[in-house]
Protein backbone atom coordinates (compact mmCIF):
# COMPACT_ATOMS: atom_id res chain seq x y z
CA UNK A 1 171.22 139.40 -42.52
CA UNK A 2 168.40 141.59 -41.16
CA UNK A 3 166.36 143.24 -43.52
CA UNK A 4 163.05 145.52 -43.92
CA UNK A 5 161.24 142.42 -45.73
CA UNK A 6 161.66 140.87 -41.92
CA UNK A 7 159.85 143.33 -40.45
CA UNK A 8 155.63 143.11 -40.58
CA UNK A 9 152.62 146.02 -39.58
CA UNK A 10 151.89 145.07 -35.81
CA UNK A 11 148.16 144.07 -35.84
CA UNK A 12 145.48 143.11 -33.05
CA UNK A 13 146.09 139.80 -34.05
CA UNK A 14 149.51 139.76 -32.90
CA UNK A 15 148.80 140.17 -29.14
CA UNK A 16 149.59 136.64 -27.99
CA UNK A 17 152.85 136.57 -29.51
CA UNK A 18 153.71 139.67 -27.70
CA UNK A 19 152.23 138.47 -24.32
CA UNK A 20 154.22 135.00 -24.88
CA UNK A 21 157.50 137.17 -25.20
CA UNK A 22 156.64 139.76 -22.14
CA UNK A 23 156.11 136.80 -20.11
CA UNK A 24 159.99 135.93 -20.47
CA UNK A 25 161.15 139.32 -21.03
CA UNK A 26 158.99 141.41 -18.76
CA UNK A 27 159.08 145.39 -19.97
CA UNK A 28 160.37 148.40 -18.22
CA UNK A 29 159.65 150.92 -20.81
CA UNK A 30 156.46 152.00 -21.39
CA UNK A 31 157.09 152.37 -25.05
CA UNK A 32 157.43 149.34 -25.63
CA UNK A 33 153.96 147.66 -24.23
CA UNK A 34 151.70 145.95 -26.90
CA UNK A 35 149.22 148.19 -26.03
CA UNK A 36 151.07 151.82 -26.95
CA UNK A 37 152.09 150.34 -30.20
CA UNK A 38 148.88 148.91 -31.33
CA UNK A 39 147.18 151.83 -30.39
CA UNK A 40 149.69 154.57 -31.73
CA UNK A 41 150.29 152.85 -35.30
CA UNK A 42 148.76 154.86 -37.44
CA UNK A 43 150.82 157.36 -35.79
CA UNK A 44 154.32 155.49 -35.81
CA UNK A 45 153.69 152.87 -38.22
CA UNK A 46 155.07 150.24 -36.07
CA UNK A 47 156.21 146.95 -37.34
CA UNK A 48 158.53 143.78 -35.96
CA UNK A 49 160.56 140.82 -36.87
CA UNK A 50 160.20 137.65 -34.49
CA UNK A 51 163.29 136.62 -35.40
CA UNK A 52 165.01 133.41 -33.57
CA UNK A 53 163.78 133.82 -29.65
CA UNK A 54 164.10 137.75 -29.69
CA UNK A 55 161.35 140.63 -31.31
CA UNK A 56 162.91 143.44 -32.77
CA UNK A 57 160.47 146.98 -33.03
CA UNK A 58 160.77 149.87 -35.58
CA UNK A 59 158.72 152.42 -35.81
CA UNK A 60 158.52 155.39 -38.75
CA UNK A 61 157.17 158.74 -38.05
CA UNK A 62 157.30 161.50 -40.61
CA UNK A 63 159.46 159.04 -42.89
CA UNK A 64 162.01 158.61 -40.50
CA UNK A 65 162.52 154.78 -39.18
CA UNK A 66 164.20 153.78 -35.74
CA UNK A 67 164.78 150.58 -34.64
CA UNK A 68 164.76 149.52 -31.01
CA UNK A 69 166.94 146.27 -29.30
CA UNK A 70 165.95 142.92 -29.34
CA UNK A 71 163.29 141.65 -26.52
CA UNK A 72 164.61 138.31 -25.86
CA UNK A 73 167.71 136.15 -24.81
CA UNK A 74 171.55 137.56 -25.38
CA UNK A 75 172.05 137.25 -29.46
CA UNK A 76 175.57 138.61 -30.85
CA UNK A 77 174.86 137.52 -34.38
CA UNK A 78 170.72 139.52 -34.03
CA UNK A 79 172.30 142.43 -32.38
CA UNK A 80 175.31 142.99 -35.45
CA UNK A 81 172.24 142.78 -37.90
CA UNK A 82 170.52 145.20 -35.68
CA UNK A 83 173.40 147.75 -36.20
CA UNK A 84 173.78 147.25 -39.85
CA UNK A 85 169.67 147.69 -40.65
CA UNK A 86 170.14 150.89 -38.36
CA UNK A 87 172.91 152.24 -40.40
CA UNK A 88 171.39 150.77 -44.03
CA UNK A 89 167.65 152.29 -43.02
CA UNK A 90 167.32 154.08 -40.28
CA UNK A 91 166.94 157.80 -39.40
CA UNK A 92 169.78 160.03 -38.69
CA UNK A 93 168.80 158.54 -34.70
CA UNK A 94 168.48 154.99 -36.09
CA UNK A 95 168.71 153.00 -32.62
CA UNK A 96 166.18 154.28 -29.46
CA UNK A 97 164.78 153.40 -26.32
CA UNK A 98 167.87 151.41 -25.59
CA UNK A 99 167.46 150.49 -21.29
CA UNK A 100 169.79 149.67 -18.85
CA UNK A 101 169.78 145.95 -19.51
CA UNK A 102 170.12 146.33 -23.20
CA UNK A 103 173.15 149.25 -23.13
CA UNK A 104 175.07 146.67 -21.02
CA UNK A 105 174.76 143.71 -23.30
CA UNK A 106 175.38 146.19 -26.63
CA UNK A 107 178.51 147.84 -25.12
CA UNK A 108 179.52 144.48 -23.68
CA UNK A 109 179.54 143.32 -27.70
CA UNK A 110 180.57 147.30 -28.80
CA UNK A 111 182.51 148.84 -25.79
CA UNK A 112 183.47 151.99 -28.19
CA UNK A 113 180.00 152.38 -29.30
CA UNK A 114 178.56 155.76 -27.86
CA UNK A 115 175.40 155.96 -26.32
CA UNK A 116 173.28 159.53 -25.40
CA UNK A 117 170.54 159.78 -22.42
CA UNK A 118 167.51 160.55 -24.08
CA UNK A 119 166.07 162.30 -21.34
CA UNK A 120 162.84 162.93 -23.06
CA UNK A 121 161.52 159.51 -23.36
CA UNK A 122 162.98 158.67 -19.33
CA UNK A 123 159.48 157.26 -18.19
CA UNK A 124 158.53 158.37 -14.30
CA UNK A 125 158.14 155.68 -11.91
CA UNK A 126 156.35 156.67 -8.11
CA UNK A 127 155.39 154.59 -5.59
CA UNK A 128 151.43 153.56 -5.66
CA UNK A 129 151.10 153.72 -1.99
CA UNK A 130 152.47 157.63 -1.99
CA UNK A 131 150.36 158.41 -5.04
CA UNK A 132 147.49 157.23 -3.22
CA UNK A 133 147.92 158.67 0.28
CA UNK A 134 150.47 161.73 -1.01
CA UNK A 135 151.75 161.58 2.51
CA UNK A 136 153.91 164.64 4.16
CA UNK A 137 154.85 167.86 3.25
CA UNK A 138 156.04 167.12 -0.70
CA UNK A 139 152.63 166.79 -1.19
CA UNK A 140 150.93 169.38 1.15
CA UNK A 141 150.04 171.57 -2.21
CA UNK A 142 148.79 168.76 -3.97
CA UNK A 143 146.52 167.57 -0.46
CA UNK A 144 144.92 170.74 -0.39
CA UNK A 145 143.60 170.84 -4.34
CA UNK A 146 142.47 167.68 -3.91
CA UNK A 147 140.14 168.11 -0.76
CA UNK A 148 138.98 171.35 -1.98
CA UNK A 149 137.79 169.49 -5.51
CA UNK A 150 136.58 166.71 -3.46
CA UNK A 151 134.52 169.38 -1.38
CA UNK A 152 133.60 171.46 -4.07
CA UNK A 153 132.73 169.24 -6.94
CA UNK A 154 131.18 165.93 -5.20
CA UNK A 155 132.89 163.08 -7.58
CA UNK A 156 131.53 159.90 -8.57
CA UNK A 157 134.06 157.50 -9.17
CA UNK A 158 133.36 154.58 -11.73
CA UNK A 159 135.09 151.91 -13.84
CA UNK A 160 135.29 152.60 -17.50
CA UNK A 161 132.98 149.17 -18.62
CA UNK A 162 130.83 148.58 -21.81
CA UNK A 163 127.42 150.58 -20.11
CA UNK A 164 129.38 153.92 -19.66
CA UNK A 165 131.91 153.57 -23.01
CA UNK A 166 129.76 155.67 -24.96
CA UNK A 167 129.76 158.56 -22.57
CA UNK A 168 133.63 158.24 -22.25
CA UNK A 169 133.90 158.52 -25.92
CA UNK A 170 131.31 161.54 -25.54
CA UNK A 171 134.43 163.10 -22.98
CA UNK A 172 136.98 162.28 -25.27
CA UNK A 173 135.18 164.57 -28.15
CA UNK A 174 134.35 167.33 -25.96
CA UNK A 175 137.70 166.97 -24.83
CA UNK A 176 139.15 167.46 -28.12
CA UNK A 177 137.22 170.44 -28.69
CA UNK A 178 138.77 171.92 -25.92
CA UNK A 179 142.21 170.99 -27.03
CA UNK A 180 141.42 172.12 -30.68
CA UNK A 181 142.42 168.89 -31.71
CA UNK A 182 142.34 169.72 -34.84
CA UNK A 183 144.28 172.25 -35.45
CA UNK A 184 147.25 170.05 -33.19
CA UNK A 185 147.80 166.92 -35.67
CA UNK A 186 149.23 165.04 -32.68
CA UNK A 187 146.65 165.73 -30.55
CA UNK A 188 144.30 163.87 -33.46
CA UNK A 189 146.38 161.08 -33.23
CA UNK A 190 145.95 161.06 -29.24
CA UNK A 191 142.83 161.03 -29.90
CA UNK A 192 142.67 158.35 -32.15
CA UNK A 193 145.12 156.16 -29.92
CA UNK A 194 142.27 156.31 -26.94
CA UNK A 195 139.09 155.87 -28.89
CA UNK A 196 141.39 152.69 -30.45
CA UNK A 197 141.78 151.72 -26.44
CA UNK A 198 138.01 152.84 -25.39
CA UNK A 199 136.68 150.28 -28.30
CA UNK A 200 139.41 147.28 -27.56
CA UNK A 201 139.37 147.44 -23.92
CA UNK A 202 138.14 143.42 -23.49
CA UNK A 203 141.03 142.68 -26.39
CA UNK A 204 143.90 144.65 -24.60
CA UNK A 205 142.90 143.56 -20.97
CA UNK A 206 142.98 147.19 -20.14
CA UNK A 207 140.88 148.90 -17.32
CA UNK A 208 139.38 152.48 -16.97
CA UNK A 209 138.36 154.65 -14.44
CA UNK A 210 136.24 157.88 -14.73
CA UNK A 211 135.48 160.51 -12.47
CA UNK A 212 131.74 161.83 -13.29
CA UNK A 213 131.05 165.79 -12.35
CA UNK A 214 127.32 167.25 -12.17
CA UNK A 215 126.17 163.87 -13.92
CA UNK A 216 128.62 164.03 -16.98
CA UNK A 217 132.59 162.56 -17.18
CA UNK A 218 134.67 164.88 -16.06
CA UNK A 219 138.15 162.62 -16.22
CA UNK A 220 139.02 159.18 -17.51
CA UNK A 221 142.39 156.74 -17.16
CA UNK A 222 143.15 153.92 -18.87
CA UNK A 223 146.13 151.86 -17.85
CA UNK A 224 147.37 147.83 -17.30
CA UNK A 225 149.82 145.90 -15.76
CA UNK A 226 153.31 146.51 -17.30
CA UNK A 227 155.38 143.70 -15.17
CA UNK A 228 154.75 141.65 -12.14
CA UNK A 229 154.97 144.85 -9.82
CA UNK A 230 154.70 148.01 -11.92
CA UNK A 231 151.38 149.15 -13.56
CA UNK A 232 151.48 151.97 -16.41
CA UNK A 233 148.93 154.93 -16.95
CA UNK A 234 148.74 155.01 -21.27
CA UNK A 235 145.91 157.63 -20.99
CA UNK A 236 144.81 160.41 -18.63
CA UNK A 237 142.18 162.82 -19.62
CA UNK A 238 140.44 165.52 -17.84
CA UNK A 239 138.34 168.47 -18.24
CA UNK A 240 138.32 172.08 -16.76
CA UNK A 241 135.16 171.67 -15.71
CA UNK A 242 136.69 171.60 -11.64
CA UNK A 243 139.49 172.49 -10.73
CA UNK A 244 142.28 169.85 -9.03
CA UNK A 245 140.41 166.58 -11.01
CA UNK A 246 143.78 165.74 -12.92
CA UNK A 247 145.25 165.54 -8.81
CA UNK A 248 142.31 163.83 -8.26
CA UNK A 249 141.88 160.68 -11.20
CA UNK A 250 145.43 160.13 -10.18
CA UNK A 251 144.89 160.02 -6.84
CA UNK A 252 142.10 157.49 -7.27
CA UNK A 253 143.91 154.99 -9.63
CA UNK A 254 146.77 154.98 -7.19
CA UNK A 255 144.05 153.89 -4.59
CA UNK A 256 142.42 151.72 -6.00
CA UNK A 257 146.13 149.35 -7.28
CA UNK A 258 147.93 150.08 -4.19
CA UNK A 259 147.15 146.58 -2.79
CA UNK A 260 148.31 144.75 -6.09
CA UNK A 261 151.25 146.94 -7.24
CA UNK A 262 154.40 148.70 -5.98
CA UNK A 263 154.38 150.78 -8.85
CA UNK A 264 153.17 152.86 -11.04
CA UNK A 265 154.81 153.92 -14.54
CA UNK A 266 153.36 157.08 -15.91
CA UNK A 267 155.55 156.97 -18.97
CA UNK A 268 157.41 159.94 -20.60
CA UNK A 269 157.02 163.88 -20.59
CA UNK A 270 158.04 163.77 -24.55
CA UNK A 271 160.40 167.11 -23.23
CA UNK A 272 157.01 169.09 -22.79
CA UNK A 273 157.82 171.44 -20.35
CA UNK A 274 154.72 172.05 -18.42
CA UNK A 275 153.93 168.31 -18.42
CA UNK A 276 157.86 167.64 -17.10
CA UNK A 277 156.98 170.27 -14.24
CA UNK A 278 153.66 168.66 -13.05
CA UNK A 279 155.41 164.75 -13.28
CA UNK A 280 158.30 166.08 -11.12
CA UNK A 281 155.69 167.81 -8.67
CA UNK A 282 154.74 163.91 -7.68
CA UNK A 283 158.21 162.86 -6.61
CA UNK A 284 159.03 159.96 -8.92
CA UNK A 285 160.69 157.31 -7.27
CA UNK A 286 162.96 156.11 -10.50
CA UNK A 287 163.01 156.80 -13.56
CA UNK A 288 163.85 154.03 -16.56
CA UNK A 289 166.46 155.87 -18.29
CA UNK A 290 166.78 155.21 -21.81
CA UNK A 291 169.48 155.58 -24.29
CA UNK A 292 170.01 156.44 -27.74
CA UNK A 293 172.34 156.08 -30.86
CA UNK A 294 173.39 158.20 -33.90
CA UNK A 295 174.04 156.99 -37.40
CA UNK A 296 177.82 158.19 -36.74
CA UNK A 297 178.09 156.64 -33.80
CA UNK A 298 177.34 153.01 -35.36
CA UNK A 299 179.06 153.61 -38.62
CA UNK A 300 182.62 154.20 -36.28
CA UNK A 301 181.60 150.52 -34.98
CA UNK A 302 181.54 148.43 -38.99
């Protein structure tokens, strides 16, 4: 039987095991990278159980714990503990992030068991090569902002590395200010989850990019590969300091992986509706659609 004493804090010292498991079971949700959870714990108090071959995730915000399915091989007995920990101690929404592979081995095992689109946590996949030459007339709009920042506000382009951190974390303040961090508690904890990045980037195996205006950052991204073909943006930061240099670190990270990945995954809108408008704008190719389950619906399954 499952149970909470299973389940222990994820810690920087818990990378390998992760990157030993991803290796076998490569990701498709950006949620589910080392690198968001390590970085957003204080946030979501994430723990797992490395139980058998498989890792299960949970994660408690605001008191309420969800549970996500097992990373790993095909495990009847794992997944029936899975649902009875969900219905024992989870939220009212006990079971999340559920993908395609996963909903077809749980309703192969539950075939009554209901499962909802959660189409607020559907991460947006393009194509690398469009985001870096945004080619025809979908992106006409988007061409024109970016020449006229490009004209207008002379970038520098530079990796994020250990001479320029300091400035970066300089951004990320000024940033904040802007964003009246806080007085937006989640904004705080965005802006803990980067500095957490900006100061582990060697540890994580994450790189940066920066786009410097009149001698100071202007823009930053931090991302890494997510599977053998996809990369994922975590973090992308800009200023209002020129107009059209959101279009325009995208634009360059797209460049500059084109050659070394088909994809890139620039997770979730969260259901922000300004933020769902401008992912949309960029033509996603896919999206990894993710599922989830209520309390009821498991309890109708025991």
């Amino acid at each position: 039987m499952l149970n909470r004493s299973d389940f222990s804090p994820i810690t920087l010292g818990d990378r390998p095991i992760f990157v030993a498991q991803y290796r076998r079971f490569s990701p498709v949700h950006s949620d589910n990278t080392f690198t968001n959870m390590i970085c957003w714990t204080d946030y979501a108090h994430y723990r797992y159980a490395h139980i058998r071959d498989s890792i299960i995730i949970s994660s408690t915000i605001d008191g309420r714990t969800r549970f996500r399915p097992p990373i790993g091989p095909h495990d009847s007995e794992l997944l029936d503990d899975l649902i009875h920990i969900c219905i024992r101690d989870g939220a009212e929404v006990p079971l999340v992030l559920v993908d395609k592979d996963a909903q077809i081995r749980i309703q192969q095992q539950y075939p009554g068991l209901a499962l909802t689109p959660d189409r607020n946590y559907f991460d947006y996949v393009y194509q690398a090569e469009e985001l870096a030459t945004l080619p025809g007339k979908n992106y006409l709009s988007i061409r024109r902002h970016l020449n006229k920042f490009r004209k207008n506000c002379h970038p520098l382009i530079e990796e994020i590395e250990e001479q320029n951190r300091e400035e970066v974390m300089e951004f990320l303040f000024e940033w904040c200010e802007w964003k009246n961090c806080e007085g937006e508690p989640f904004l705080g904890f965005e802006k803990e989850a980067i500095l957490y990045a900006l100061s582990h980037l060697q540890e994580l195996e994450l790189s940066g990019l920066l786009i410097r205006v009149l001698g100071r950052v202007g823009a930053i991204s931090l991302f890494e590969p997510l599977n053998k073909d996809t990369l994922v943006v975590h973090f992308e930061k800009g200023l209002p300091d020129c107009e059209g240099i959101y279009k325009a670190i995208n634009a360059e990270v797209a460049y500059r992986v084109k050659d070394h990945f088909t994809f890139i995954n620039r997770e979730s809108d969260m259901g922000v509706p300004g933020l769902r408008e401008a992912k949309l704008r960029y033509h996603p190719h896919h999206m990894v659609e993710v599922c989830y389950a209520t309390r009821d619906d498991l309890e109708a399954l025991v």
